[in-house]
C-alpha atoms as a PDB file:
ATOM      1  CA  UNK A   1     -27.198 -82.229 116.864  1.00  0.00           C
ATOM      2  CA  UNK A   2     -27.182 -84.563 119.403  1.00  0.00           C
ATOM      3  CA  UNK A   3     -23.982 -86.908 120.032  1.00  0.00           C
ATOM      4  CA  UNK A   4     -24.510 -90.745 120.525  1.00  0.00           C
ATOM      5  CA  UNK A   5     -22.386 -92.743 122.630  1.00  0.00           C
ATOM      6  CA  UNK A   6     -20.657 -93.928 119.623  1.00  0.00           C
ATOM      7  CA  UNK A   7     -19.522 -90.429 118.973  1.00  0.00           C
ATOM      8  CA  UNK A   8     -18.776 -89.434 122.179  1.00  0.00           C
ATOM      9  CA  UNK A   9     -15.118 -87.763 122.477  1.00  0.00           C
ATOM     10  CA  UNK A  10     -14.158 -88.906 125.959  1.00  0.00           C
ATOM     11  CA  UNK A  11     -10.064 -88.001 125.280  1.00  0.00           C
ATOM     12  CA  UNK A  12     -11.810 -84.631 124.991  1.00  0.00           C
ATOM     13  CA  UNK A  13     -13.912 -84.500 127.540  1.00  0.00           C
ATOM     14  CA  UNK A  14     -11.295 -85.699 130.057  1.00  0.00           C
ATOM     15  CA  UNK A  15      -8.607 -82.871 128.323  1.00  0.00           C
ATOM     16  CA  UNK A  16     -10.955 -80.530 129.873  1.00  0.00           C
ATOM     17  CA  UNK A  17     -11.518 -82.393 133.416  1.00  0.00           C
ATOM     18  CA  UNK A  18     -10.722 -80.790 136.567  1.00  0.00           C
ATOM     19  CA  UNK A  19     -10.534 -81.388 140.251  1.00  0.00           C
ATOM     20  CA  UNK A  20     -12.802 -79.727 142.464  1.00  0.00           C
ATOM     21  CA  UNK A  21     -11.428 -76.764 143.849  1.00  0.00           C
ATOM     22  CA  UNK A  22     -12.760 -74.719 146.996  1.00  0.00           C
ATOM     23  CA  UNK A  23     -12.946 -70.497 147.226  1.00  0.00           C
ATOM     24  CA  UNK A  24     -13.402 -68.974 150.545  1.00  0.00           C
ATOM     25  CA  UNK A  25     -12.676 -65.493 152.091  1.00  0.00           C
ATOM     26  CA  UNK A  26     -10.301 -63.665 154.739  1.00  0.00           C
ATOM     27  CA  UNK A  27     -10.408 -60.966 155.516  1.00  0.00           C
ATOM     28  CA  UNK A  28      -7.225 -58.764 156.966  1.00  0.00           C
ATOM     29  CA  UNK A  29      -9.274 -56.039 158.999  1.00  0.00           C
ATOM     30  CA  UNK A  30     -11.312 -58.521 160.745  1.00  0.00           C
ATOM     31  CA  UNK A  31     -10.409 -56.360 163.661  1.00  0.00           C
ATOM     32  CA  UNK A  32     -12.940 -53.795 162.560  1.00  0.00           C
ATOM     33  CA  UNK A  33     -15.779 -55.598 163.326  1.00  0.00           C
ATOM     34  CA  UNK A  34     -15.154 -54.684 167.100  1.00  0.00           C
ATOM     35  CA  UNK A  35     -15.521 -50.826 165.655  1.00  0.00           C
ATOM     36  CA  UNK A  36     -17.857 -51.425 163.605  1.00  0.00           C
ATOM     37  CA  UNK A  37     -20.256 -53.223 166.317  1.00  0.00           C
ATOM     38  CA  UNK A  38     -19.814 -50.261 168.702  1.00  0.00           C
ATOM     39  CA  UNK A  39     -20.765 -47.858 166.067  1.00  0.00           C
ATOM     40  CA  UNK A  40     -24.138 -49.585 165.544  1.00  0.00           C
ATOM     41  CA  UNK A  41     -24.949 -49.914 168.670  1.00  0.00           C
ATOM     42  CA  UNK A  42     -24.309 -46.444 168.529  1.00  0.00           C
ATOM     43  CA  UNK A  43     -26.587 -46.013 165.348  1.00  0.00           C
ATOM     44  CA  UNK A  44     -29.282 -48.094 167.147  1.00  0.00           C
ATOM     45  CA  UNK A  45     -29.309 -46.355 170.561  1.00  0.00           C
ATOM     46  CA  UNK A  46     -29.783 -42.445 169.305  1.00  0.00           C
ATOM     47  CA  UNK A  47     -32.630 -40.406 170.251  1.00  0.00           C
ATOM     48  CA  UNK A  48     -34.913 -39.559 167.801  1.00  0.00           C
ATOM     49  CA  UNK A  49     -33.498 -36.232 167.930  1.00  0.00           C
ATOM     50  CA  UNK A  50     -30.203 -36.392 167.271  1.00  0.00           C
ATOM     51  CA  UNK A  51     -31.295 -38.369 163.829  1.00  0.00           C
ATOM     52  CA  UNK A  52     -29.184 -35.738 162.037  1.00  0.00           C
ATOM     53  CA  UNK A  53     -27.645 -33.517 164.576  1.00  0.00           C
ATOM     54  CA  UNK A  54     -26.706 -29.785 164.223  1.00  0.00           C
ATOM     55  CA  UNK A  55     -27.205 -28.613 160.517  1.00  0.00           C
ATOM     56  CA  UNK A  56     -27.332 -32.722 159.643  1.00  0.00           C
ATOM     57  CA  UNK A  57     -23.983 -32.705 159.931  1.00  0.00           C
ATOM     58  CA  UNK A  58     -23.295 -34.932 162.558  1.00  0.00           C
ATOM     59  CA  UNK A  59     -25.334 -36.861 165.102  1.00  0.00           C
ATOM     60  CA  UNK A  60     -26.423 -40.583 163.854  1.00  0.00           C
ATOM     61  CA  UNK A  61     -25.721 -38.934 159.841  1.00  0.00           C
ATOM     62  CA  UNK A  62     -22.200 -38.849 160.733  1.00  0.00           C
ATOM     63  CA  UNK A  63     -22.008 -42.127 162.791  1.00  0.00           C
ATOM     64  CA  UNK A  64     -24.243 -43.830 159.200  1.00  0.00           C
ATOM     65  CA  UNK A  65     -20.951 -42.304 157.453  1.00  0.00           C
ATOM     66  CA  UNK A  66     -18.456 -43.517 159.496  1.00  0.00           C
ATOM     67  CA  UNK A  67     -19.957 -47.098 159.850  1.00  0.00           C
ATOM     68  CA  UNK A  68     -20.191 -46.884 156.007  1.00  0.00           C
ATOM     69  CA  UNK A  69     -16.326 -45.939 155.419  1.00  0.00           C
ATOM     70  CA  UNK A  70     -15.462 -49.092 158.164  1.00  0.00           C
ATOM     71  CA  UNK A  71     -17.430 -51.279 156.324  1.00  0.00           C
ATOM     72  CA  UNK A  72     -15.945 -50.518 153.330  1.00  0.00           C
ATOM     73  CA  UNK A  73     -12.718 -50.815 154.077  1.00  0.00           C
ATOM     74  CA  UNK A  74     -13.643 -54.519 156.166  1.00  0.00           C
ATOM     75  CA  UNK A  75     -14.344 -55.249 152.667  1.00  0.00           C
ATOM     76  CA  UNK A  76     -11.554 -54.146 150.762  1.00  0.00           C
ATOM     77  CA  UNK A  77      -9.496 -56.492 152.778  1.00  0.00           C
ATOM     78  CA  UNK A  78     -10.979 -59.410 151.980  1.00  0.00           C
ATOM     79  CA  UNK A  79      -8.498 -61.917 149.877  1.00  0.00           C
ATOM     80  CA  UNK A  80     -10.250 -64.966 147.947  1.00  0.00           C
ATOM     81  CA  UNK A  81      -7.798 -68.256 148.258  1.00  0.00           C
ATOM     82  CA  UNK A  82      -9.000 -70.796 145.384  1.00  0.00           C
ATOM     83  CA  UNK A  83      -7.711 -74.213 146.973  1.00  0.00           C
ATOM     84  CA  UNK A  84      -7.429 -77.685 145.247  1.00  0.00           C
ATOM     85  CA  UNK A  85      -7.778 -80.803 146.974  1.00  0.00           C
ATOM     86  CA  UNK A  86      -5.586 -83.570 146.921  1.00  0.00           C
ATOM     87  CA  UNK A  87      -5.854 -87.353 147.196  1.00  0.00           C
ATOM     88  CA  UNK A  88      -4.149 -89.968 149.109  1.00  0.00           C
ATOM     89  CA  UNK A  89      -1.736 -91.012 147.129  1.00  0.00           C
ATOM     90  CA  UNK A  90      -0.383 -87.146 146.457  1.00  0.00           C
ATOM     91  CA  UNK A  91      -0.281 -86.723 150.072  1.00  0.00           C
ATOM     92  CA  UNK A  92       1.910 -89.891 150.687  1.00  0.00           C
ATOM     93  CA  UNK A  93       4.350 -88.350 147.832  1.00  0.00           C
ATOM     94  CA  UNK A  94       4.619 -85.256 150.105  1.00  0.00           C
ATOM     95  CA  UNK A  95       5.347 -87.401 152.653  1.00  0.00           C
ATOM     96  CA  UNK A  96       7.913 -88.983 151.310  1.00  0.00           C
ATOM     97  CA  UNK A  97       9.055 -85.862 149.862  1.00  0.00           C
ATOM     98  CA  UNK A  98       9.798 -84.342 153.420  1.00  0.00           C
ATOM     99  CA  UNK A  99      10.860 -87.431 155.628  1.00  0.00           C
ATOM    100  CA  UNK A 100      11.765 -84.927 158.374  1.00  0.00           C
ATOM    101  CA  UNK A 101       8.914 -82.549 158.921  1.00  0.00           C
ATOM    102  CA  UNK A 102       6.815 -82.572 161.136  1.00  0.00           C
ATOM    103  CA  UNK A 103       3.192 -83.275 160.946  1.00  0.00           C
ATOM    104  CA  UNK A 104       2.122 -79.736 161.250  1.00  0.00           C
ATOM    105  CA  UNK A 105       4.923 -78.538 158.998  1.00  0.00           C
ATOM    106  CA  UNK A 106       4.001 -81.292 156.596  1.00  0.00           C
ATOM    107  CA  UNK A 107       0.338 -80.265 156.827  1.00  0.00           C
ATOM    108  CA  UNK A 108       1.434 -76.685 155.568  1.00  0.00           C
ATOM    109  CA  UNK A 109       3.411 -77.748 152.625  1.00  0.00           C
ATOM    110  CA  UNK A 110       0.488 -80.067 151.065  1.00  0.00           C
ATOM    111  CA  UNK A 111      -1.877 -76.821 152.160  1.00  0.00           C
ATOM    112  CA  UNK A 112       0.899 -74.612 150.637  1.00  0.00           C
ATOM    113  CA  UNK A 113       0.642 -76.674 147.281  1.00  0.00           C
ATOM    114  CA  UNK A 114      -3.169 -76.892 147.459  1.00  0.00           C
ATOM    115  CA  UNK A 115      -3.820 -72.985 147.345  1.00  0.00           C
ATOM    116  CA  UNK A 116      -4.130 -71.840 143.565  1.00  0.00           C
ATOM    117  CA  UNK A 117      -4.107 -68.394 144.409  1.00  0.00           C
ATOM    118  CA  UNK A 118      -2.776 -66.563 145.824  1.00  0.00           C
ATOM    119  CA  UNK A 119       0.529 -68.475 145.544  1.00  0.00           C
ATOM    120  CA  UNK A 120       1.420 -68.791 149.112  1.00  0.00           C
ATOM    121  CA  UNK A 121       4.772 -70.902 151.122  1.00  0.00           C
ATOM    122  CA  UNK A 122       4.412 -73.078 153.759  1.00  0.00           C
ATOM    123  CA  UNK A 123       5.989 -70.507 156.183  1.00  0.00           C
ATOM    124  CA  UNK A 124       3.742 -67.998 154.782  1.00  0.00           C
ATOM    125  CA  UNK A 125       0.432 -69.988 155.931  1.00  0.00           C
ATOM    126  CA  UNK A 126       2.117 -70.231 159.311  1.00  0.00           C
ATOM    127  CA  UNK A 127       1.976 -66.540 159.446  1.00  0.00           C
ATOM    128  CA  UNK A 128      -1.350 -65.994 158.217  1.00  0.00           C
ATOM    129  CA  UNK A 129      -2.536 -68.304 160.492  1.00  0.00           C
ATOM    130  CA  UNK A 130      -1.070 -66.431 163.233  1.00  0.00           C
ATOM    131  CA  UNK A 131      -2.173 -62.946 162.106  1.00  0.00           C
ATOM    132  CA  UNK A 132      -5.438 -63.504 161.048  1.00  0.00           C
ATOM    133  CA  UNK A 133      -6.520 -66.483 163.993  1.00  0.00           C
ATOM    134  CA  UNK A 134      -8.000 -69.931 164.090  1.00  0.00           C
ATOM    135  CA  UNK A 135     -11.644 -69.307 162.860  1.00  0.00           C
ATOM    136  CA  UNK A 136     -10.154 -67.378 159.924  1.00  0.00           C
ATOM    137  CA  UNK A 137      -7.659 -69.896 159.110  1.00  0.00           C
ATOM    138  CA  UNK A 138      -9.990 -72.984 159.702  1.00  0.00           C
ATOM    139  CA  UNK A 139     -11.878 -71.933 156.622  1.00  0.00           C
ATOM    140  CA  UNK A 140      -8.962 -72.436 154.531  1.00  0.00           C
ATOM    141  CA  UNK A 141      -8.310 -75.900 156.034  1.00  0.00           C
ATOM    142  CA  UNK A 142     -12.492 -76.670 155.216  1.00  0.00           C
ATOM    143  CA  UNK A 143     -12.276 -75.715 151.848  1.00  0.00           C
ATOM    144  CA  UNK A 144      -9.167 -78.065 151.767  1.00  0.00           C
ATOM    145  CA  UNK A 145     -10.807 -81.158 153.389  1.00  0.00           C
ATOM    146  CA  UNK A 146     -13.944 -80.594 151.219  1.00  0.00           C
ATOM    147  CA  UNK A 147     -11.694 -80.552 148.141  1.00  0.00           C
ATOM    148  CA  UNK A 148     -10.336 -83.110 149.001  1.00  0.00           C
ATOM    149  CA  UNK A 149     -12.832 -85.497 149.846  1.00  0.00           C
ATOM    150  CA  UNK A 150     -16.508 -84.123 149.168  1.00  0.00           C
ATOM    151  CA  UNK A 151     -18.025 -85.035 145.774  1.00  0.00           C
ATOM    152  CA  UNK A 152     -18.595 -81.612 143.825  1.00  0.00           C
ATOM    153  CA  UNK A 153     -21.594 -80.347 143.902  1.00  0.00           C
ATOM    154  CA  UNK A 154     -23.495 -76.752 143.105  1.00  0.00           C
ATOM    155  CA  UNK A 155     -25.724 -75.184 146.120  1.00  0.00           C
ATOM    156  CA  UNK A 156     -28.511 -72.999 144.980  1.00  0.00           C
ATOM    157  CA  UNK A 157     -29.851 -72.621 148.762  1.00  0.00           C
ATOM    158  CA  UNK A 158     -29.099 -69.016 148.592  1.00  0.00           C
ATOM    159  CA  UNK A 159     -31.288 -68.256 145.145  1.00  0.00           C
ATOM    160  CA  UNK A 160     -34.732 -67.380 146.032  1.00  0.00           C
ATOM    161  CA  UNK A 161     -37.325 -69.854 145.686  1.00  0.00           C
ATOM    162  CA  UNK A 162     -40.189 -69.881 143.109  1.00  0.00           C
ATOM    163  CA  UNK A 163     -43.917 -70.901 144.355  1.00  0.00           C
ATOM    164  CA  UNK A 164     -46.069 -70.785 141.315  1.00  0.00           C
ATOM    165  CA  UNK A 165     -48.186 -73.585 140.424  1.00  0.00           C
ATOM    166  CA  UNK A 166     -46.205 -74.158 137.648  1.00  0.00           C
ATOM    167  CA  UNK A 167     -43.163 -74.901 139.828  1.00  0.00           C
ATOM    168  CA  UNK A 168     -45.667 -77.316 141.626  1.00  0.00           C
ATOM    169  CA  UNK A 169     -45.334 -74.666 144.183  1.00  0.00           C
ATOM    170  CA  UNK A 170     -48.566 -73.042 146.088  1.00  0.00           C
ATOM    171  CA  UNK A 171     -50.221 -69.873 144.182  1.00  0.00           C
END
C-alpha cells in the first residue's frame, strides 16, 4: 500500500535520519609497495626460461609466490575509519570548548570526534599522521571535508555499464 502525504510519519522518518558519514582506507604496510614493485619488475623482466626454474620450484614461480604473500599481507593492514562530518555550529562549540589550542590541535580534536571507528584521540591522529604520512592521512581529512560539506550522494561509476537497446544503449 502506498502512503499519502497525509499519512506520512515524518517523526519516524527523521528517528531514523543520519548524517552522511565518509569510509576510506590506510593501510599500515604501505611500505611494501616499494617490495612489492621490485618484485614485479622482477616478474616482468624474466626470461622465458626461467618461467619456473629448477624442478618449478623457484625462478618467476617463486617470485609469483612471494609477490602473492606481500600482497597479502599489504592487505591485511588495511584499517577502514568511518568518519562523520560536522557543521559549523559544532565546530564553533569545539572551539569554545578548547579556548587554548591551537589551530592544528583544535583541528585534531573535531577530527578526533568525527572518526566513528575506530575510536581514535586527538594525540593518537597526530601519530598516525606521522607514521603513516601526508597522502595517507589526507584521505582521512577528505572524507572529513566531504562529510562535512558535500551533499550525499551514491556513485555507481565503478558498476559496469549496460548497452542493450533496451537501456537505450547501442546493440
Amino acid at each position: 500500500m502506498t502512503e499519502t502525504p497525509q499519512d506520512f510519519n515524518f517523526d519516524a522518518w527523521l528517528d531514523d535520519a543520519q548524517r552522511p558519514e565518509r569510509a576510506v582506507t590506510v593501510y599500515q604496510k604501505a611500505g611494501l609497495i616499494a617490495d612489492l614493485d621490485r618484485l614485479a619488475e622482477r616478474i616482468e623482466n624474466a626470461d622465458d626460461d626461467e618461467i619456473d626454474g629448477p624442478s618449478m620450484g623457484g625462478g618467476v614461480g617463486q617470485l609469483r609466490a612471494e609477490y602473492a604473500k606481500l600482497a597479502q599481507q599489504f592487505h591485511d593492514s588495511a584499517l577502514t575509519f568511518r568518519i562523520v562530518g560536522h557543521d559549523e555550529e559544532q565546530k564553533r562549540e569545539f572551539a569554545k570548548a578548547n579556548p587554548d589550542a591551537t589551530a592544528t590541535e583544535l583541528g585534531r580534536i573535531v577530527l578526533a570526534d568525527a572518526i566513528r571507528s575506530p575510536k581514535v584521540t586527538a594525540d593518537q591522529l597526530k601519530r598516525l599522521a606521522e607514521k603513516v604520512g601526508e597522502v595517507q592521512f589526507s584521505k582521512i581529512l577528505v572524507a572529513y571535508h566531504q562529510a562535512s560539506t558535500e551533499l550525499p550522494s551514491v556513485s555507481a561509476d565503478f558498476l559496469p555499464k549496460r548497452s542493450t537497446p533496451d537501456d537505450g544503449g547501442e546493440s
